[in-house]
N, C-alpha and C. Protein backbone atom coordinates (compact mmCIF):
# COMPACT_ATOMS: atom_id res chain seq x y z
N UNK A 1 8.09 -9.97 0.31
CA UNK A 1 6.82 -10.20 -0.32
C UNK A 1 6.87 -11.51 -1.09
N UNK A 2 6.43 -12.75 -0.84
CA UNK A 2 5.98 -13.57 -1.29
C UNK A 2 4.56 -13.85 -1.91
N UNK A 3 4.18 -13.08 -2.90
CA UNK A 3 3.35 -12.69 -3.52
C UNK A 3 3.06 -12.13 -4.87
N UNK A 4 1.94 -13.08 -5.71
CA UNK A 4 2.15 -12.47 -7.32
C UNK A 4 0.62 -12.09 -7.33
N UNK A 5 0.25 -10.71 -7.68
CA UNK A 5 -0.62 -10.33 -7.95
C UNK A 5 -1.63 -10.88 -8.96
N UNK A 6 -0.94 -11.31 -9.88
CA UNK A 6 -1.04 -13.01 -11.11
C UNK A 6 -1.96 -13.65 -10.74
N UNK A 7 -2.07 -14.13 -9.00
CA UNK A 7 -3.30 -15.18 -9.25
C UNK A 7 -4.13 -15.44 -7.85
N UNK A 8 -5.39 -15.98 -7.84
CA UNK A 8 -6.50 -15.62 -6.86
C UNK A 8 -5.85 -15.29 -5.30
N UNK A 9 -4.64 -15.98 -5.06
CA UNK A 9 -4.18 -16.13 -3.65
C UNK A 9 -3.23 -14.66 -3.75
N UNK A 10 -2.02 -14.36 -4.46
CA UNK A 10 -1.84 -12.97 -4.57
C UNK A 10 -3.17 -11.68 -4.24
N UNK A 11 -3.81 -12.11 -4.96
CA UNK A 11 -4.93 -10.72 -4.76
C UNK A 11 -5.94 -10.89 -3.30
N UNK A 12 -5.38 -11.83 -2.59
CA UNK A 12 -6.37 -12.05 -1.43
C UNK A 12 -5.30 -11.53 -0.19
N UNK A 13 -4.11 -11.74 -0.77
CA UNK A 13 -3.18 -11.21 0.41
C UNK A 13 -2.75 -9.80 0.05
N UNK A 14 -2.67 -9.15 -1.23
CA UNK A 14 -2.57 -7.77 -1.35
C UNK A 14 -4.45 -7.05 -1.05
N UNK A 15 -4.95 -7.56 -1.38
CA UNK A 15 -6.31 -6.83 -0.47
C UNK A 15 -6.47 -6.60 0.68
N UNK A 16 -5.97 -7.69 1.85
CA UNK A 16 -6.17 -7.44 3.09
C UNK A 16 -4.77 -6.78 3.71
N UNK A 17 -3.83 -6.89 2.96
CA UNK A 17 -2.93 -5.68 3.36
C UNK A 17 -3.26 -4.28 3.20
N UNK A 18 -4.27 -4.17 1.93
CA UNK A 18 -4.95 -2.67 1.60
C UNK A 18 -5.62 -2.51 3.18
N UNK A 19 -6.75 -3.50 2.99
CA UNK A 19 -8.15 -3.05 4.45
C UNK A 19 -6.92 -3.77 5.93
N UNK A 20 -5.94 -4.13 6.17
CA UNK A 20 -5.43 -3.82 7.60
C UNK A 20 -3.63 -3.81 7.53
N UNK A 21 -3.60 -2.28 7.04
CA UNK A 21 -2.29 -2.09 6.87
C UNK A 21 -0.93 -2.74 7.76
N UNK A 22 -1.68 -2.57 9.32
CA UNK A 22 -1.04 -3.02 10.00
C UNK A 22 -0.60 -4.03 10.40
N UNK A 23 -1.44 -5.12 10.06
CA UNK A 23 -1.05 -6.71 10.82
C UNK A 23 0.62 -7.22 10.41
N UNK A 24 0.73 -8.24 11.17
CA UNK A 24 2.01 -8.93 11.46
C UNK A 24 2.38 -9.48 10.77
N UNK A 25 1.29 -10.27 9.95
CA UNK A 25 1.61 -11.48 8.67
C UNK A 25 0.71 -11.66 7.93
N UNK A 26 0.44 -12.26 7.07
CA UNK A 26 -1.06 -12.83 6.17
C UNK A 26 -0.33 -14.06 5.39
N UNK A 27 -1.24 -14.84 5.07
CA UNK A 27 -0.65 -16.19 4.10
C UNK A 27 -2.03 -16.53 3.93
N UNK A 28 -2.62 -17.17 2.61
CA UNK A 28 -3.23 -17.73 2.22
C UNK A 28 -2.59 -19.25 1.61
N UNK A 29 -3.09 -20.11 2.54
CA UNK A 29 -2.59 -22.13 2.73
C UNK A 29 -3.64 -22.47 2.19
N UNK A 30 -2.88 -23.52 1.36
CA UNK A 30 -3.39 -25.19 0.94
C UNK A 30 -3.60 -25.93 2.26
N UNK A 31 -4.57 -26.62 2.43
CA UNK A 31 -4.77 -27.51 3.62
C UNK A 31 -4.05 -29.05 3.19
N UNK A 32 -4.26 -29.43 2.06
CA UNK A 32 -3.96 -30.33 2.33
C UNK A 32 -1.93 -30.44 1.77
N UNK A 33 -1.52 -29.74 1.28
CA UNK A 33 0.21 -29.91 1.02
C UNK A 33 0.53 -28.93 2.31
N UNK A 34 -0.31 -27.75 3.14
CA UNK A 34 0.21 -27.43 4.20
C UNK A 34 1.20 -26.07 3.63
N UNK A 35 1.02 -25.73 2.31
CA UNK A 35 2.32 -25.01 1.23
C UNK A 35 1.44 -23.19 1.90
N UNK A 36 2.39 -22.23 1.69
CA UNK A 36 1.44 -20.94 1.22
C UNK A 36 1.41 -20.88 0.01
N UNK A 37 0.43 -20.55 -0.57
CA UNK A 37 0.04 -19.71 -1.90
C UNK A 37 0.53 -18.73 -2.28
N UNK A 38 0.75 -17.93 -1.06
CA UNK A 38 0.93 -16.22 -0.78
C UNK A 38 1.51 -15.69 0.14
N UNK A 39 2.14 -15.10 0.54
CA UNK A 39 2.03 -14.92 1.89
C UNK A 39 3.10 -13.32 2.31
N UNK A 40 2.83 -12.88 3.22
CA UNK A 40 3.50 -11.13 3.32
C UNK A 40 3.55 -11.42 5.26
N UNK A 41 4.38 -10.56 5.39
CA UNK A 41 4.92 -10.58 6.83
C UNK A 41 5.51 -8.73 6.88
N UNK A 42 5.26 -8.23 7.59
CA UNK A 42 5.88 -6.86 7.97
C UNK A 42 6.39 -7.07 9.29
N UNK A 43 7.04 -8.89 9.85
CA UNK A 43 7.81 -8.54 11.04
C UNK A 43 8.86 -9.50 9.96
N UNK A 44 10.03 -9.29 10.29
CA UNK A 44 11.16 -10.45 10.10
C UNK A 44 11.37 -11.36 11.34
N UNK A 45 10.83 -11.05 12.20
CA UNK A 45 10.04 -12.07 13.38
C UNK A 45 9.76 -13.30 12.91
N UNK A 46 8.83 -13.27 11.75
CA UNK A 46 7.77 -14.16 11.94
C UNK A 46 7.50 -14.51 10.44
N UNK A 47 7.87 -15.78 10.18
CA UNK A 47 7.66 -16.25 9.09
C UNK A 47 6.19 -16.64 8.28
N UNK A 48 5.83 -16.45 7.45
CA UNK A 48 4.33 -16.83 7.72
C UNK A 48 4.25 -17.99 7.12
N UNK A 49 5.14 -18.41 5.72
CA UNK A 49 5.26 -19.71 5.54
C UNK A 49 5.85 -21.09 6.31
N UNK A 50 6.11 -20.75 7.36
CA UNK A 50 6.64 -21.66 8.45
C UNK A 50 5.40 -22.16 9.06
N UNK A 51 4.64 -20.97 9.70
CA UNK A 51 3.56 -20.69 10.22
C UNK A 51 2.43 -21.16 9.94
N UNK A 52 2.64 -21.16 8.52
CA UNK A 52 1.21 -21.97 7.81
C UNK A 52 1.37 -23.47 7.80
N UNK A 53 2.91 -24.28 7.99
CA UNK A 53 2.85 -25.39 7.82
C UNK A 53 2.11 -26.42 9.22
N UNK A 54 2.23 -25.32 10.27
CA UNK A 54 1.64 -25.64 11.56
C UNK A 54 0.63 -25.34 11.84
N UNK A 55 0.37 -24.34 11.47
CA UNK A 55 -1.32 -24.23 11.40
C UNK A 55 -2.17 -25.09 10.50
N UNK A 56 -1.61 -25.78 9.19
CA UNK A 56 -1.94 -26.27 8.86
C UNK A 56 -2.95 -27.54 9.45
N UNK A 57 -1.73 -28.12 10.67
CA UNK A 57 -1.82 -29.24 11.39
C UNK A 57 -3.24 -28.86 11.86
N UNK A 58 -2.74 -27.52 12.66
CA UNK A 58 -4.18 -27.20 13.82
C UNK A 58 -5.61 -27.69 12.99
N UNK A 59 -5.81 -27.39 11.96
CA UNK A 59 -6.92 -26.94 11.19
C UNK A 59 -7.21 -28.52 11.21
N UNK A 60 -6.15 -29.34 10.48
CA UNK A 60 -6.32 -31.26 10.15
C UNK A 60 -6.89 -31.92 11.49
N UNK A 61 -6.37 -31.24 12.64
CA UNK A 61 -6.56 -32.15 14.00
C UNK A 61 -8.11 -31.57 14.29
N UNK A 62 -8.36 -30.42 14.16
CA UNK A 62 -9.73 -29.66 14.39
C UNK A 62 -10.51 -30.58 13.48
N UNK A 63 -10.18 -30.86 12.42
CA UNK A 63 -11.29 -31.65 11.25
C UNK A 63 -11.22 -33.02 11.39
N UNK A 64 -10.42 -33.73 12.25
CA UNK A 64 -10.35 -35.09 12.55
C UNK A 64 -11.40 -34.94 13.83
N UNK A 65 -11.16 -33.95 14.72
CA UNK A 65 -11.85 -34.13 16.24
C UNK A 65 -13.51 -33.90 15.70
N UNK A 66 -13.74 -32.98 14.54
CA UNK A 66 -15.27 -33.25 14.75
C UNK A 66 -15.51 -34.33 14.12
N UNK A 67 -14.70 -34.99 12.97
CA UNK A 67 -15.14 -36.46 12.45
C UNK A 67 -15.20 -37.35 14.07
N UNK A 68 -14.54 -37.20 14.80
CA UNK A 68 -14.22 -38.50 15.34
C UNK A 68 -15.69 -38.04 16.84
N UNK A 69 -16.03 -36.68 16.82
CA UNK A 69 -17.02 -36.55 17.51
C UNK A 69 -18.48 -36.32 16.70
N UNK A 70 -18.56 -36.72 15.31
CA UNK A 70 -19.84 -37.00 14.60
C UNK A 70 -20.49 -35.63 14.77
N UNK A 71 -20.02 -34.62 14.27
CA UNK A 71 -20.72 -32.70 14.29
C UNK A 71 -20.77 -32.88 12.60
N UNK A 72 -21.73 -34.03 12.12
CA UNK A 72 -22.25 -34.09 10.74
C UNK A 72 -23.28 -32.90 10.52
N UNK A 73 -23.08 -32.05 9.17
CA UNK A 73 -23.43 -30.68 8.95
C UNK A 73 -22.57 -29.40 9.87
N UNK A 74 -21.47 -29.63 10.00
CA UNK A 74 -20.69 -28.54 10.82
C UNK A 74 -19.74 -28.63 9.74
N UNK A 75 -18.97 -27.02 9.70
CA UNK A 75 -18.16 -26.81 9.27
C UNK A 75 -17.32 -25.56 9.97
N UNK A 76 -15.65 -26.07 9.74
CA UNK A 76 -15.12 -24.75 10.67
C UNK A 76 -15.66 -23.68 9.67
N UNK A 77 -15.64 -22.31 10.52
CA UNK A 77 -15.80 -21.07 9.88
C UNK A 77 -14.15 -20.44 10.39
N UNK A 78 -13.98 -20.61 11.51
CA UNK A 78 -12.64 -19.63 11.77
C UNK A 78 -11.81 -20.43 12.66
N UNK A 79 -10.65 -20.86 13.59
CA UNK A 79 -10.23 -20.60 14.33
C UNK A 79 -8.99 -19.47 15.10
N UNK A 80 -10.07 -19.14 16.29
CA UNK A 80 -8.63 -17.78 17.00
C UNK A 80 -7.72 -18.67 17.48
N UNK A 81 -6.66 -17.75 17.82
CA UNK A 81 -5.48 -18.12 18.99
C UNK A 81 -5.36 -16.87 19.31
N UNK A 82 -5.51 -16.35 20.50
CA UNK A 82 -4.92 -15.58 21.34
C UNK A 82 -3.81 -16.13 22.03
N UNK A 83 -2.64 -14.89 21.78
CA UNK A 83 -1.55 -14.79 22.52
C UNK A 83 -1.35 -13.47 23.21
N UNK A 84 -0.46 -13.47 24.13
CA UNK A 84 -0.35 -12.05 24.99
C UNK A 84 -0.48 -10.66 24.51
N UNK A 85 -0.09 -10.92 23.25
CA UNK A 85 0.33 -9.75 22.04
C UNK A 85 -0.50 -9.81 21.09
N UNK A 86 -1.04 -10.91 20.32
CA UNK A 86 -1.28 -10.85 19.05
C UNK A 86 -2.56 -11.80 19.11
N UNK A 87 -3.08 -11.37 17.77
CA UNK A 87 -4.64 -12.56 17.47
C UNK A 87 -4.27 -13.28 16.63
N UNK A 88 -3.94 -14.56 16.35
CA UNK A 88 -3.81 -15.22 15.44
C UNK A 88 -5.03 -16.09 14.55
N UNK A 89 -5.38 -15.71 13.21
CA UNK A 89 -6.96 -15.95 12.96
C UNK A 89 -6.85 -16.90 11.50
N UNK A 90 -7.57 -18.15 11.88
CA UNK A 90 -7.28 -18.73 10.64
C UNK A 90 -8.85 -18.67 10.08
N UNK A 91 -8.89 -18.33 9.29
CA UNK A 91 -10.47 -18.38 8.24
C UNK A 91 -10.35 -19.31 6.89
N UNK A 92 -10.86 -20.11 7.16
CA UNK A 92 -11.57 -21.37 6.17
C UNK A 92 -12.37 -21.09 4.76
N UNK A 93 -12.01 -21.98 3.94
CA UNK A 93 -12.90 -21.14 2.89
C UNK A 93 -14.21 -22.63 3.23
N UNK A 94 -14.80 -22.23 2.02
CA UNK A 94 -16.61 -23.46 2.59
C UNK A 94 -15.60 -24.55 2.28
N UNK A 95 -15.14 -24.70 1.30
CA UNK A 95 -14.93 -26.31 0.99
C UNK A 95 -13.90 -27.18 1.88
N UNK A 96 -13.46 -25.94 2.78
CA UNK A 96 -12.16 -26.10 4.13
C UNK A 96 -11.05 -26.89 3.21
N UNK A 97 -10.65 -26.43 1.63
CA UNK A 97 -9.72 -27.08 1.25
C UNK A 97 -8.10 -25.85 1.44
N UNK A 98 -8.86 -24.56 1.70
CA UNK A 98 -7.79 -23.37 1.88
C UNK A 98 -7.83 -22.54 3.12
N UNK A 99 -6.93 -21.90 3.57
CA UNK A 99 -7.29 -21.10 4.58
C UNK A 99 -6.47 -19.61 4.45
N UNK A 100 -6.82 -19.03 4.87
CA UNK A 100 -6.29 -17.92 5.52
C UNK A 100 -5.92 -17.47 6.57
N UNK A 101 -4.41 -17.09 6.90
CA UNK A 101 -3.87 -17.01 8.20
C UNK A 101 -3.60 -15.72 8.24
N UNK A 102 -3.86 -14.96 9.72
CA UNK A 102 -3.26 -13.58 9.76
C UNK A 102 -2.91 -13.45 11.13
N UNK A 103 -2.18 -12.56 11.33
CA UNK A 103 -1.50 -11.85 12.38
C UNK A 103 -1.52 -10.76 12.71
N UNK A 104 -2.04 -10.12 14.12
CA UNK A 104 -2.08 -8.79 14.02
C UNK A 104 -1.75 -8.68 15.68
N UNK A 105 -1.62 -7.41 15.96
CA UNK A 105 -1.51 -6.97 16.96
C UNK A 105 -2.59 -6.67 17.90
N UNK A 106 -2.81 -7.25 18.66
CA UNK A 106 -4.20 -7.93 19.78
C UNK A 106 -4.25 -6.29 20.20
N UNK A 107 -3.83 -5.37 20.30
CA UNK A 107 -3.94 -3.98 21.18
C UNK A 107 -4.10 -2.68 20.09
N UNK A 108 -3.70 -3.38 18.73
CA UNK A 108 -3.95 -2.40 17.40
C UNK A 108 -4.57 -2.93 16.48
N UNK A 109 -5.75 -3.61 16.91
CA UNK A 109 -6.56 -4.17 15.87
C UNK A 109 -8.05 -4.75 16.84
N UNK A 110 -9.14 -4.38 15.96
CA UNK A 110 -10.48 -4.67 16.69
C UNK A 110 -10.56 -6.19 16.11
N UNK A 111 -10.59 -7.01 16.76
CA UNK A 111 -11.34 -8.71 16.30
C UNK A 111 -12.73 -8.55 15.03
N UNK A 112 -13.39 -7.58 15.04
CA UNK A 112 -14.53 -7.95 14.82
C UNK A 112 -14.11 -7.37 13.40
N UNK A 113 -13.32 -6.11 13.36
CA UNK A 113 -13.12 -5.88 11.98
C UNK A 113 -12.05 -6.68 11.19
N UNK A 114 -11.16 -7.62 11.85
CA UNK A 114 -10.47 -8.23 11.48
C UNK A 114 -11.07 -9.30 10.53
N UNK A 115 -11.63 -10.14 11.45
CA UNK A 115 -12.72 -11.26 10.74
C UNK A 115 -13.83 -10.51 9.98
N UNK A 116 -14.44 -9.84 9.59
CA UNK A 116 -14.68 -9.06 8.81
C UNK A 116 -13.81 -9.60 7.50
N UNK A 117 -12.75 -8.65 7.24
CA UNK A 117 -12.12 -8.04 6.53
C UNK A 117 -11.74 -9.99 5.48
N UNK A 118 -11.37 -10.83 6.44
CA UNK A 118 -11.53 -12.08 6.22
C UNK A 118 -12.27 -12.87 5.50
N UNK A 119 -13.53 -12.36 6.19
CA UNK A 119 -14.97 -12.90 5.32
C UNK A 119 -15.02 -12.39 4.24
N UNK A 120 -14.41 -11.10 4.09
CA UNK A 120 -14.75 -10.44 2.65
C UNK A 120 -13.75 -11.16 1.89
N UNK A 121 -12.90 -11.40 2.17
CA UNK A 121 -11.74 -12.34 0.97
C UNK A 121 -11.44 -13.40 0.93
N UNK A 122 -12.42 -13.74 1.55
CA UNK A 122 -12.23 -15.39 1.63
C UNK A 122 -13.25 -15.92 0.83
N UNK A 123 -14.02 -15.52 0.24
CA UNK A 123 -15.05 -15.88 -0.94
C UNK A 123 -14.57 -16.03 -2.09
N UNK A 124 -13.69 -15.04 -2.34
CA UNK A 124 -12.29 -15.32 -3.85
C UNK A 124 -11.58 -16.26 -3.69
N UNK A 125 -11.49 -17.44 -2.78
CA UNK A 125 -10.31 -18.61 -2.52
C UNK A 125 -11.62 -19.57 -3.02
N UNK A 126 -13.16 -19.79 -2.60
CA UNK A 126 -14.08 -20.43 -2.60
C UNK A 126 -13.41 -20.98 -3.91
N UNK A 127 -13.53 -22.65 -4.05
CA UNK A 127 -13.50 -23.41 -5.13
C UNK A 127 -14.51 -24.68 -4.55
């Protein structure tokens, strides 16, 4: 558990461990140091602070490609990754200065309640 209940990013990763007991990982990232805030893993698989430093990237190259394709008034809301196994879901807060990364099991988890569960805690990162 890399996680202090202490402060906004603690309570965003012990909440969504409450609403999806099961997933793989959670981390709540800084976009721009690429750091976790927070972060919980129930595989020793899978690091989530590793995880966030690369996803990080994804999110920077996604926000360079719509600068460099002029989608003025767009903002990310989410990006998926599907893998064979798992959903990998990054959710943005508005100001796209934080994100939220999770991991779950693509065959023990519905998408729709996932992102859900996202939207609901991703309003407490809003700065």
């Amino acid at each position: 558990m890399a996680y202090s209940v202490n402060n906004p990013a603690g309570k965003v990763v012990e909440g969504i461990i409450s609403d999806l007991p099961g997933l793989v990982a959670v981390a709540v990232v800084d976009v721009t140091s690429g750091m976790s805030l927070a972060s919980h893993s129930n595989s020793p698989a899978l690091n989530p602070d590793t995880a966030a430093a690369y996803n990080t990237e994804v999110v920077k190259q996604k926000q360079k490609a719509m600068t460099a394709l002029k989608l003025q008034g767009e903002t990310i809301e989410d990006i998926l990754i599907t893998l064979s196994n798992q959903i990998h879901l990054l959710k943005l807060t508005e100001a796209g200065t934080k994100f939220i990364y999770l991991v779950v099991n693509s065959r023990d988890t519905n998408l729709a309640i996932a992102r859900e569960v996202l939207r609901s805690h991703v309003a407490t990162l809003n700065n």
